[in-house]
Every structure is written in structure tokens, then in C-alpha cells.
C-alpha atoms as a PDB file:
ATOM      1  CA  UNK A   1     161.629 154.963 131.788  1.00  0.00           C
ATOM      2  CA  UNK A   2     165.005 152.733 132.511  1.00  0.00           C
ATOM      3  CA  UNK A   3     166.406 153.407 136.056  1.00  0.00           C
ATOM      4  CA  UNK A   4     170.045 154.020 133.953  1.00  0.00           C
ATOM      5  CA  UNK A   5     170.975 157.635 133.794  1.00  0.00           C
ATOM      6  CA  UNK A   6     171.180 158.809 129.695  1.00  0.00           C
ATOM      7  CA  UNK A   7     174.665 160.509 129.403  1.00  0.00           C
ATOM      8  CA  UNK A   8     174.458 163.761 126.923  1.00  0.00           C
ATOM      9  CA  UNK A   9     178.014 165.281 125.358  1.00  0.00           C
ATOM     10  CA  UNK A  10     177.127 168.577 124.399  1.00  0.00           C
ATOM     11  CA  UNK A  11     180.128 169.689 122.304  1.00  0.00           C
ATOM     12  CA  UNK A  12     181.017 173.723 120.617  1.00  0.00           C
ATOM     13  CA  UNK A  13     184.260 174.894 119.682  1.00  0.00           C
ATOM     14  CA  UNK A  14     185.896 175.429 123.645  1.00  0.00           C
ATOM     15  CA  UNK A  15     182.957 173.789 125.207  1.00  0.00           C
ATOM     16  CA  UNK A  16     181.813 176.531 127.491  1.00  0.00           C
ATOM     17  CA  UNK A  17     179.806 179.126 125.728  1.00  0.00           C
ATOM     18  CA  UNK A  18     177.504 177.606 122.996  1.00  0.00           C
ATOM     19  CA  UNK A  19     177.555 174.397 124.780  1.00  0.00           C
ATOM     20  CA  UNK A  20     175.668 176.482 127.985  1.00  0.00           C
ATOM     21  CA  UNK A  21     173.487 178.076 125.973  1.00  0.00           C
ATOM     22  CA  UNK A  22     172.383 174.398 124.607  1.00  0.00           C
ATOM     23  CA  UNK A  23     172.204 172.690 127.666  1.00  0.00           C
ATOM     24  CA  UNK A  24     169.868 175.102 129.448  1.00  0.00           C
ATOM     25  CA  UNK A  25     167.225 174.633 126.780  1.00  0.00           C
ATOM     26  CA  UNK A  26     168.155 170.692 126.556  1.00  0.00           C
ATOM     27  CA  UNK A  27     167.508 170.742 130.493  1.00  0.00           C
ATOM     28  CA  UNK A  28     164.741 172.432 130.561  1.00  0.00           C
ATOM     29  CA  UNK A  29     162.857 170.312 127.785  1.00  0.00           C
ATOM     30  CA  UNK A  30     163.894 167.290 129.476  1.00  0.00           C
ATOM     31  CA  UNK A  31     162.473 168.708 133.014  1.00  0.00           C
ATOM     32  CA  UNK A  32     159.309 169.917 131.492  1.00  0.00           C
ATOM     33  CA  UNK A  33     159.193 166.015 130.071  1.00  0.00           C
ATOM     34  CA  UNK A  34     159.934 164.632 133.419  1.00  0.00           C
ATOM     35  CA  UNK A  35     163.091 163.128 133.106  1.00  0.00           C
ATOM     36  CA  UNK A  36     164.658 165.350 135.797  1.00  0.00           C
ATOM     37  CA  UNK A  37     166.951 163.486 137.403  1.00  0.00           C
ATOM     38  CA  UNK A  38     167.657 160.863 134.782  1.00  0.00           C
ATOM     39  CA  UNK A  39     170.179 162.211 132.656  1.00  0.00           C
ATOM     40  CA  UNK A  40     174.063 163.783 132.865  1.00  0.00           C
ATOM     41  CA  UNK A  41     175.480 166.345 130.810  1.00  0.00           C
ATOM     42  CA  UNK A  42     178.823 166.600 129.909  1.00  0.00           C
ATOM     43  CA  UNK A  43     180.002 169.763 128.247  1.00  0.00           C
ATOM     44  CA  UNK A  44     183.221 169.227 126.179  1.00  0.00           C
ATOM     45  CA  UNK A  45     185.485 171.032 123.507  1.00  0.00           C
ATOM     46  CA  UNK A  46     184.294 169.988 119.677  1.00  0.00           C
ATOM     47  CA  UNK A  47     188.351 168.379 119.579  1.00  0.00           C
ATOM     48  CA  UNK A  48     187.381 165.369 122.456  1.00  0.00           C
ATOM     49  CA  UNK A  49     183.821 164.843 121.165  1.00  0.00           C
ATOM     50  CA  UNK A  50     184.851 161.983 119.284  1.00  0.00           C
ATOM     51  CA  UNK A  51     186.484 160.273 122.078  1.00  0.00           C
ATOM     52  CA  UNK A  52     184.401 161.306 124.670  1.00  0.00           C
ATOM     53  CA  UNK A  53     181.577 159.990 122.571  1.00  0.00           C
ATOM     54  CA  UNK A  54     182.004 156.596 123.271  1.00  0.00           C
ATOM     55  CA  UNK A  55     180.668 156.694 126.890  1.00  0.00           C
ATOM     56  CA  UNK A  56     177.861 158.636 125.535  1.00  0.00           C
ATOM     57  CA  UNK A  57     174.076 157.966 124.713  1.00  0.00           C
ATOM     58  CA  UNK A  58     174.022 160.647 122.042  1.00  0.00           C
ATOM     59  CA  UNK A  59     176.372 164.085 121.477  1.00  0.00           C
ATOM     60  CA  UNK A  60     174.514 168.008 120.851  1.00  0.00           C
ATOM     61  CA  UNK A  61     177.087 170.169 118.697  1.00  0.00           C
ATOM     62  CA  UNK A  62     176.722 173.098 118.688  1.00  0.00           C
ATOM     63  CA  UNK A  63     178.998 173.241 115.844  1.00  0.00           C
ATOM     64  CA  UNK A  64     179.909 170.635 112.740  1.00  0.00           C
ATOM     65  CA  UNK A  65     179.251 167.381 113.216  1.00  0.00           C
ATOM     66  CA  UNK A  66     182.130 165.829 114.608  1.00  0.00           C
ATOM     67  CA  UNK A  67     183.658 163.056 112.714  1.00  0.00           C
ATOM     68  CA  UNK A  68     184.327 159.016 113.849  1.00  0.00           C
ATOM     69  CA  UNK A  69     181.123 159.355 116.572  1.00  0.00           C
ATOM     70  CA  UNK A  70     180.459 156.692 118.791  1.00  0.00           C
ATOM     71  CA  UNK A  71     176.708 157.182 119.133  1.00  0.00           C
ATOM     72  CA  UNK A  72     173.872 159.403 118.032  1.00  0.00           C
ATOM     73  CA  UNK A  73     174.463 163.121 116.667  1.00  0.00           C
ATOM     74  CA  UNK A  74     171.403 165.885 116.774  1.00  0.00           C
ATOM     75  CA  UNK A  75     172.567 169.642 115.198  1.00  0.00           C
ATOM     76  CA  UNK A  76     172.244 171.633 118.440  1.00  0.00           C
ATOM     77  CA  UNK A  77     172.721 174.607 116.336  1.00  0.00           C
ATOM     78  CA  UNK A  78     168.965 175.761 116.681  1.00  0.00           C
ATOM     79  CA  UNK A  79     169.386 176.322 119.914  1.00  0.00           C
ATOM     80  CA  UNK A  80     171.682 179.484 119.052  1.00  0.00           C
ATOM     81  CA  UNK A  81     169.557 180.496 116.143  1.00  0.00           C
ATOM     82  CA  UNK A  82     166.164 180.585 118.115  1.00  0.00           C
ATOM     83  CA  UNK A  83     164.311 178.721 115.427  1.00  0.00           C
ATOM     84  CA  UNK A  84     164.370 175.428 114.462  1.00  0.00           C
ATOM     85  CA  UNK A  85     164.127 173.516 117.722  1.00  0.00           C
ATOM     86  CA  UNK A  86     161.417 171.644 117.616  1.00  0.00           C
ATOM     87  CA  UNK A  87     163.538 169.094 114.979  1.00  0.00           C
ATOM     88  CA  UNK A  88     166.364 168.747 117.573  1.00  0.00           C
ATOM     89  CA  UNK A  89     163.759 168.147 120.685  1.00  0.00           C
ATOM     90  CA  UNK A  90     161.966 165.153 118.803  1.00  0.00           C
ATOM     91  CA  UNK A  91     165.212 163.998 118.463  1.00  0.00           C
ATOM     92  CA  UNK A  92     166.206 164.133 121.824  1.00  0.00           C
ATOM     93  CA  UNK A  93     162.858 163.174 123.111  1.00  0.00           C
ATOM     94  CA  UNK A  94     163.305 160.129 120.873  1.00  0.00           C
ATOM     95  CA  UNK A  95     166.832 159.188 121.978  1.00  0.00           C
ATOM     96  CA  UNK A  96     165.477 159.734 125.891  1.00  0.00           C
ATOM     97  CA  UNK A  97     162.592 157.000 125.465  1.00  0.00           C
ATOM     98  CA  UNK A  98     165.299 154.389 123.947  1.00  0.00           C
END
């Protein structure tokens, strides 16, 4: 596991509500994986996610994909639907170990 913190943008429409719901689940896989510690989440509005995505390791929406990205999308819209997650936590898992 690299010392280097993985950044996360977790983007939904305002970048509060969908985006929380997300990023408790996303934290808690990555805790139960042991990298507690070793990432930083940054919640934003779906309108910055392109921008913001540049300082980024990889970007959860919540919503549609976000065009012009700057590094790795995953469809965090399982994690609102309750099914379907185990396709986005590979992902992530997979991005993590990079």
C-alpha cells in the first residue's frame, strides 16, 4: 500500500445528500479493507466535478457521468439503489491497490 493518500471526488447534483449517502458505504468498505487512514474524500456539486477532477485519483457520481474527467469514473448510483454494489466496490478496490 503507497504511503500517498488516494483522493476520492464523490459528486451528486448539490453535493450534500446523495454524495453522504455514498461516502458512508465507500468509507466503510475501505475501513473494513484496511485502508483507514489512507484516503480523502471530497464531496462536491456534479457542476465542479470536472474541474475538481483533476486533483483526483478517481470521482463516485452519484448522478450522470460527468463529462471532460480528469481521472477514473465508477457509477456510485448503487449505492442509492441498494443493489448493485458489489460492481462499484471492485472498482474502487481496484483503483485503491493502483
Amino acid at each position: 500500500m503507497s504511503d500517498k493518500k488516494k483522493r476520492i471526488l464523490i459528486a451528486c447534483g448539490s453535493g450534500i445528500v446523495t454524495s453522504t449517502i455514498a461516502r458512508k458505504k465507500i468509507e466503510a468498505l475501505l475501513d473494513a479493507h484496511g485502508y483507514k487512514g489512507h484516503y480523502e474524500i471530497v464531496q462536491v456539486p456534479l457542476s465542479t466535478a470536472s474541474e475538481k477532477s483533476k486533483d483526483c485519483d478517481f470521482i463516485v457520481a452519484t448522478a450522470i457521468k460527468p463529462s471532460e474527467l480528469h481521472c477514473p469514473f465508477i457509477d456510485g448510483t448503487p449505492y442509492l439503489m441498494g443493489r448493485g454494489e458489489d460492481g462499484a466496490n471492485e472498482q474502487i478496490l481496484k483503483l485503491m491497490k493502483k
